[in-house]
N, C-alpha and C. Protein backbone atom coordinates (compact mmCIF):
# COMPACT_ATOMS: atom_id res chain seq x y z
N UNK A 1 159.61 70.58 81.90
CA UNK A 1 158.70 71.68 81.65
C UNK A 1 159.19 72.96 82.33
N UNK A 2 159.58 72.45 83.35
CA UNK A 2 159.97 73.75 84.19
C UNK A 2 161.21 74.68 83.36
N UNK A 3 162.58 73.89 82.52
CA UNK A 3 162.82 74.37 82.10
C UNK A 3 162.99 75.09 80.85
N UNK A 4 161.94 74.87 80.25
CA UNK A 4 161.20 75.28 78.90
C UNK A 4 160.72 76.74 79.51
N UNK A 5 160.18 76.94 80.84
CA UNK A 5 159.82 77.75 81.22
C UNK A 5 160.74 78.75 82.00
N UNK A 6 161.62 78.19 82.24
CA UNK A 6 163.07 78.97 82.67
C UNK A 6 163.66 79.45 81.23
N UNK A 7 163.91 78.92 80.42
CA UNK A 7 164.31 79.35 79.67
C UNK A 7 163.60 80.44 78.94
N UNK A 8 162.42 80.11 78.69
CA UNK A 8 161.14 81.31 78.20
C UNK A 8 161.32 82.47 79.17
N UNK A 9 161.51 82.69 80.49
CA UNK A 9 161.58 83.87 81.40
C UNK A 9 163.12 84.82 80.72
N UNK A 10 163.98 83.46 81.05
CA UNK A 10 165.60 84.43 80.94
C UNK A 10 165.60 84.84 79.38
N UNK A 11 165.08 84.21 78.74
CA UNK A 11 165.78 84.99 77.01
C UNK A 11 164.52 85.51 76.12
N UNK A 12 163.23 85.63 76.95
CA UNK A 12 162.06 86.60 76.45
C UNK A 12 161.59 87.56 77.72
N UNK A 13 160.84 86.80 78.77
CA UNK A 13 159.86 87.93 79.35
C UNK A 13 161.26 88.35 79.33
N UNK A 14 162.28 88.49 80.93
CA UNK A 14 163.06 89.26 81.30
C UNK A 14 163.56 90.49 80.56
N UNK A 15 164.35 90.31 79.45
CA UNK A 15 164.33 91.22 78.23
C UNK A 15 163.37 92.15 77.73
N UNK A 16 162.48 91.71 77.70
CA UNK A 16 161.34 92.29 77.20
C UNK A 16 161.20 93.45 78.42
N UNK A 17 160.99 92.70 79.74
CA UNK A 17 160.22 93.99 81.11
C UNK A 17 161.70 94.64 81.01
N UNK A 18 163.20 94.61 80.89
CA UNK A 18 164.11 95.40 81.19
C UNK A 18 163.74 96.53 80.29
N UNK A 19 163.47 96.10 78.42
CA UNK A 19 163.57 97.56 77.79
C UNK A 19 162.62 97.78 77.74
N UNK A 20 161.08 97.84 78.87
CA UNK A 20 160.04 98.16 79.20
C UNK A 20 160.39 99.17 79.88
N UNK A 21 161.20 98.84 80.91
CA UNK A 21 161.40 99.37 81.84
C UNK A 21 162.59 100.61 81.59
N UNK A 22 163.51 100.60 80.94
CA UNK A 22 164.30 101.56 80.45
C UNK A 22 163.68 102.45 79.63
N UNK A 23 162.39 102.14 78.98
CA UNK A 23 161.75 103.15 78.28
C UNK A 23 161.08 103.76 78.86
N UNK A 24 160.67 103.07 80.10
CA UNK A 24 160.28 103.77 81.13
C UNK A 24 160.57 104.94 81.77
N UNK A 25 161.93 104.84 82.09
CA UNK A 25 163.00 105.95 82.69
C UNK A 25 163.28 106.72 81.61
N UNK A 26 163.44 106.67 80.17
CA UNK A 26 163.74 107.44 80.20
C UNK A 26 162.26 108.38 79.18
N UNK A 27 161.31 108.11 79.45
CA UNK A 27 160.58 108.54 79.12
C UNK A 27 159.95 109.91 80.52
N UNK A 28 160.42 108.93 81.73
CA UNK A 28 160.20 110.07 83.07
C UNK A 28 161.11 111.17 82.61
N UNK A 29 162.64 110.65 82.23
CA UNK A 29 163.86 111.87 82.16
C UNK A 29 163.35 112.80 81.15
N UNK A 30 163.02 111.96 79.99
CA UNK A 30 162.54 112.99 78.61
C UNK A 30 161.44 113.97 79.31
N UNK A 31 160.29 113.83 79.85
CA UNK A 31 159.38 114.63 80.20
C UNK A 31 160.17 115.58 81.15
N UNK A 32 160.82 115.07 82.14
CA UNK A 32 161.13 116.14 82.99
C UNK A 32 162.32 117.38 82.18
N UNK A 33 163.02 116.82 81.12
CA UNK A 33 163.68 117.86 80.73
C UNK A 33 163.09 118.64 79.45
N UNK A 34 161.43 118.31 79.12
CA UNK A 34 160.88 118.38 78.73
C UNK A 34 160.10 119.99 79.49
N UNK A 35 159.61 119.44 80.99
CA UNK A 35 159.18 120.65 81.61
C UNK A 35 160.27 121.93 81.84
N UNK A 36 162.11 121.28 82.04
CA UNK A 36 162.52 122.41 82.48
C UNK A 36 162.78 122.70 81.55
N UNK A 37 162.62 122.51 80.29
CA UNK A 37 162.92 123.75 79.54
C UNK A 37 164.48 123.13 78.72
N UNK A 38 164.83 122.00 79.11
CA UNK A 38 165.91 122.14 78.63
C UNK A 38 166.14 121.35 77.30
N UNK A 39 165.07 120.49 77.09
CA UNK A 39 164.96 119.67 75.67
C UNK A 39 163.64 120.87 75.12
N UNK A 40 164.28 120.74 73.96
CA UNK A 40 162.87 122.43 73.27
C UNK A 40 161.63 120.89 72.48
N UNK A 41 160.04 121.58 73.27
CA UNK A 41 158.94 120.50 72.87
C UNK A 41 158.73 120.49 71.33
N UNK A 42 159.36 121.71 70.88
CA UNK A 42 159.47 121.92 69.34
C UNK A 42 160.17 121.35 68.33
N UNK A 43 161.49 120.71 68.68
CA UNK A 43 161.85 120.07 68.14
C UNK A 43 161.25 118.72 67.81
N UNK A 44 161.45 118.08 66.27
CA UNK A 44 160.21 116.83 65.86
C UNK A 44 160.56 115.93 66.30
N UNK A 45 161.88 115.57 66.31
CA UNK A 45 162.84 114.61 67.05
C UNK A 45 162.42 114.19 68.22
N UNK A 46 162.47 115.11 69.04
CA UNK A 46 161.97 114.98 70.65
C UNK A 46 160.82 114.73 70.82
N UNK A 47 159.82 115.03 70.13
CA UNK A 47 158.21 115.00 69.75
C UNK A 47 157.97 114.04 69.64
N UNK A 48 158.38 113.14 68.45
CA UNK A 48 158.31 111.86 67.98
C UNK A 48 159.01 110.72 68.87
N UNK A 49 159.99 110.80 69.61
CA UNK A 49 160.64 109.89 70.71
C UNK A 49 159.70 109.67 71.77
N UNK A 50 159.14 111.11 72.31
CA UNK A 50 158.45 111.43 73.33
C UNK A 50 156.28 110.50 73.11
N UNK A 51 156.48 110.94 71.93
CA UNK A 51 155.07 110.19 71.62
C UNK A 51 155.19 108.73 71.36
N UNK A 52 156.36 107.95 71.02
CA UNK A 52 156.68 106.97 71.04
C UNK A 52 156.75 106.04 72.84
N UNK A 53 157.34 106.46 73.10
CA UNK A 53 156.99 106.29 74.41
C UNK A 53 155.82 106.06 75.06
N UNK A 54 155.33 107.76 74.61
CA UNK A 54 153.66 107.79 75.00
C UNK A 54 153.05 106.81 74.98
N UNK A 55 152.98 106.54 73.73
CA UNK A 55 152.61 105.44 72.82
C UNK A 55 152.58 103.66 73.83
N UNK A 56 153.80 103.68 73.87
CA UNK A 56 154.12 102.09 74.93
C UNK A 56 153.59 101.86 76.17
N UNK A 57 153.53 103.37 76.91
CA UNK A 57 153.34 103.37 78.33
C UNK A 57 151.98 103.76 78.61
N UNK A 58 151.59 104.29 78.00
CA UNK A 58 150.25 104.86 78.08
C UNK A 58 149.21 103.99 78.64
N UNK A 59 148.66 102.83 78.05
CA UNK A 59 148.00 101.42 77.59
C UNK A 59 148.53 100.94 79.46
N UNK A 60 149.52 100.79 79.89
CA UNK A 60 150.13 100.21 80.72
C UNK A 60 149.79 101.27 82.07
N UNK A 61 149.89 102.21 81.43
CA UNK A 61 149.85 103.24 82.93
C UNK A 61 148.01 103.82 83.05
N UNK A 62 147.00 103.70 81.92
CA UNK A 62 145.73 104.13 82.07
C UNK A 62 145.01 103.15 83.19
N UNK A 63 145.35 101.99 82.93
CA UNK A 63 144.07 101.54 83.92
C UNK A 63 144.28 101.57 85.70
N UNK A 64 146.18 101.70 85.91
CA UNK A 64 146.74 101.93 87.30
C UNK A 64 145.98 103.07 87.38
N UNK A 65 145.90 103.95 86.88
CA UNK A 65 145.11 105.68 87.00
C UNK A 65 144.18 105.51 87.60
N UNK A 66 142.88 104.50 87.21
CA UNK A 66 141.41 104.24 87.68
C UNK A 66 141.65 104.04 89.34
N UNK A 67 142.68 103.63 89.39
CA UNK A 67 142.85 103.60 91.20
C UNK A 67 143.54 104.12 92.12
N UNK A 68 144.56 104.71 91.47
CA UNK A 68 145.35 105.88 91.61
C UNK A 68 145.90 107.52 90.84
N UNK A 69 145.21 107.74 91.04
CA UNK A 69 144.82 108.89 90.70
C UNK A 69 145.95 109.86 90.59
N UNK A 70 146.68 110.82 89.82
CA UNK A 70 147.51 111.52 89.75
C UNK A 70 147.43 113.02 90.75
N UNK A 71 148.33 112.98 91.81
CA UNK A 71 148.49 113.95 92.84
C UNK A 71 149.65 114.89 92.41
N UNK A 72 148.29 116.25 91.90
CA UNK A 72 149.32 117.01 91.41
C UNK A 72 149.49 117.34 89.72
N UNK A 73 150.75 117.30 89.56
CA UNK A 73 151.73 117.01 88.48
C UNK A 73 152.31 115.48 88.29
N UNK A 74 152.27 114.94 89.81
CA UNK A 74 152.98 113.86 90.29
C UNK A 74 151.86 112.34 89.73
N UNK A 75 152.60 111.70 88.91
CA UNK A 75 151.66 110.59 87.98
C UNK A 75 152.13 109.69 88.83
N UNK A 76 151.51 108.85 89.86
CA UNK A 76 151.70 107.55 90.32
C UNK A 76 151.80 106.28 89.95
N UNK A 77 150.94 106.24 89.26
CA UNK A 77 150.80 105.32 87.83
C UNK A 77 151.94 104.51 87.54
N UNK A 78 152.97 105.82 86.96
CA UNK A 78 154.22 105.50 86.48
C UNK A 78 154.97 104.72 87.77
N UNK A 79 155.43 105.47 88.94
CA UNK A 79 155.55 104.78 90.33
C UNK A 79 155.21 103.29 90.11
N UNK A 80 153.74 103.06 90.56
CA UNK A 80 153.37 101.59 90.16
C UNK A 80 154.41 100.55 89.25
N UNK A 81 154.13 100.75 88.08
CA UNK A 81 154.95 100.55 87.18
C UNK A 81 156.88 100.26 87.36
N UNK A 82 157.07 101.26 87.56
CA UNK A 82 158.40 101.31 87.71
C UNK A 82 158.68 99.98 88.96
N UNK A 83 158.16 99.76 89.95
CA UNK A 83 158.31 99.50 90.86
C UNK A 83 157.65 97.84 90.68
N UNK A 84 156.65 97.42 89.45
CA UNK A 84 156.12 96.16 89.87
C UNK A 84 157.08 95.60 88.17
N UNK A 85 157.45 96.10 88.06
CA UNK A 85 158.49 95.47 86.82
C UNK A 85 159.76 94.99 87.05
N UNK A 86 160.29 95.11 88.40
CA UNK A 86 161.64 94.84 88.83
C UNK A 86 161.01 93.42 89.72
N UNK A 87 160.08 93.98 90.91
CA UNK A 87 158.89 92.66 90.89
C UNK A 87 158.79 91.64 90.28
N UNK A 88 157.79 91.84 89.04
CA UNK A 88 157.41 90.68 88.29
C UNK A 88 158.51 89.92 87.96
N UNK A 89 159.87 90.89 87.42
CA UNK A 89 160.68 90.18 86.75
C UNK A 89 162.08 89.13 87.18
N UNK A 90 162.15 89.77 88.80
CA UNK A 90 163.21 89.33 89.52
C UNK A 90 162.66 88.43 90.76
N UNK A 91 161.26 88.43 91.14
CA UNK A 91 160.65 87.91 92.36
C UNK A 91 159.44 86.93 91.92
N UNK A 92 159.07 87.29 91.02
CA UNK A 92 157.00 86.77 91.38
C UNK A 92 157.47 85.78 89.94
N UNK A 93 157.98 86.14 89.08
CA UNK A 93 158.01 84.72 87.54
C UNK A 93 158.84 83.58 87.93
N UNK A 94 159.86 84.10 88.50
CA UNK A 94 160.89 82.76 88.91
C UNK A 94 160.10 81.99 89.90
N UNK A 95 159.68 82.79 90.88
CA UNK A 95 159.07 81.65 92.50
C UNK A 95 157.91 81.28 91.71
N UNK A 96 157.06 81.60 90.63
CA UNK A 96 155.95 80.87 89.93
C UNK A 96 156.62 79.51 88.86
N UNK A 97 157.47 79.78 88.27
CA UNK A 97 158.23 78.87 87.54
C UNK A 97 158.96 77.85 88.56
N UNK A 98 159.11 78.20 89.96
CA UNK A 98 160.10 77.32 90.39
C UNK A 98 158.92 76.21 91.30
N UNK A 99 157.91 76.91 91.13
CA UNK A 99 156.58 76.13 92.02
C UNK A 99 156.31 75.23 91.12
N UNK A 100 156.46 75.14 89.80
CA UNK A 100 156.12 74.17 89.02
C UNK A 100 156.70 72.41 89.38
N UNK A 101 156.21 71.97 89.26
CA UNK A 101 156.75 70.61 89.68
C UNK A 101 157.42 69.80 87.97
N UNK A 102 158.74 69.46 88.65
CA UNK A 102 159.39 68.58 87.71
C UNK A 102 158.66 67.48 87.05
């Protein structure tokens, strides 16, 4: 069982939280070159990537909000996130899968 469940981590979740997590980043990068000015918000391209994103992270980052609250400009939320996805995926699924008894 355990490795039904090893195997379910390495060739789904894992995968899955990495291009979670890369959409992640670059959804921070898109916004920030978004504010300086250097990707134009006008273009549909960028619009549509950018709401796509929106779209994924949003759902994921609203209810962290209810307890952390955005300071600023500065979205913590995302923080959270960024930070419990390397977590879940490299620390807390394996030592739960490996607690399983043969």
């Amino acid at each position: 069982m355990r490795d039904l469940f090893w195997a379910l981590h390495t060739y789904f979740i894992s995968p899955i939280l990495t291009i979670y997590f890369i959409a992640l980043l670059v959804y921070v990068i898109l916004g920030w070159l978004m504010i300086g000015g250097v990707v134009d918000n006008r273009n549909q391209t960028v619009r549509s990537i950018y709401q796509f994103l929106f779209s994924i992270i949003e759902p994921v980052a609203r209810p962290i909000r209810r307890f952390i609250p955005p300071l600023g400009s500065l979205d913590l939320s995302i923080l959270v996130i960024a930070l419990a996805i390397p977590f879940l995926r490299d620390w807390l699924i394996p030592r739960v899968i490996f607690a399983i008894p043969v």
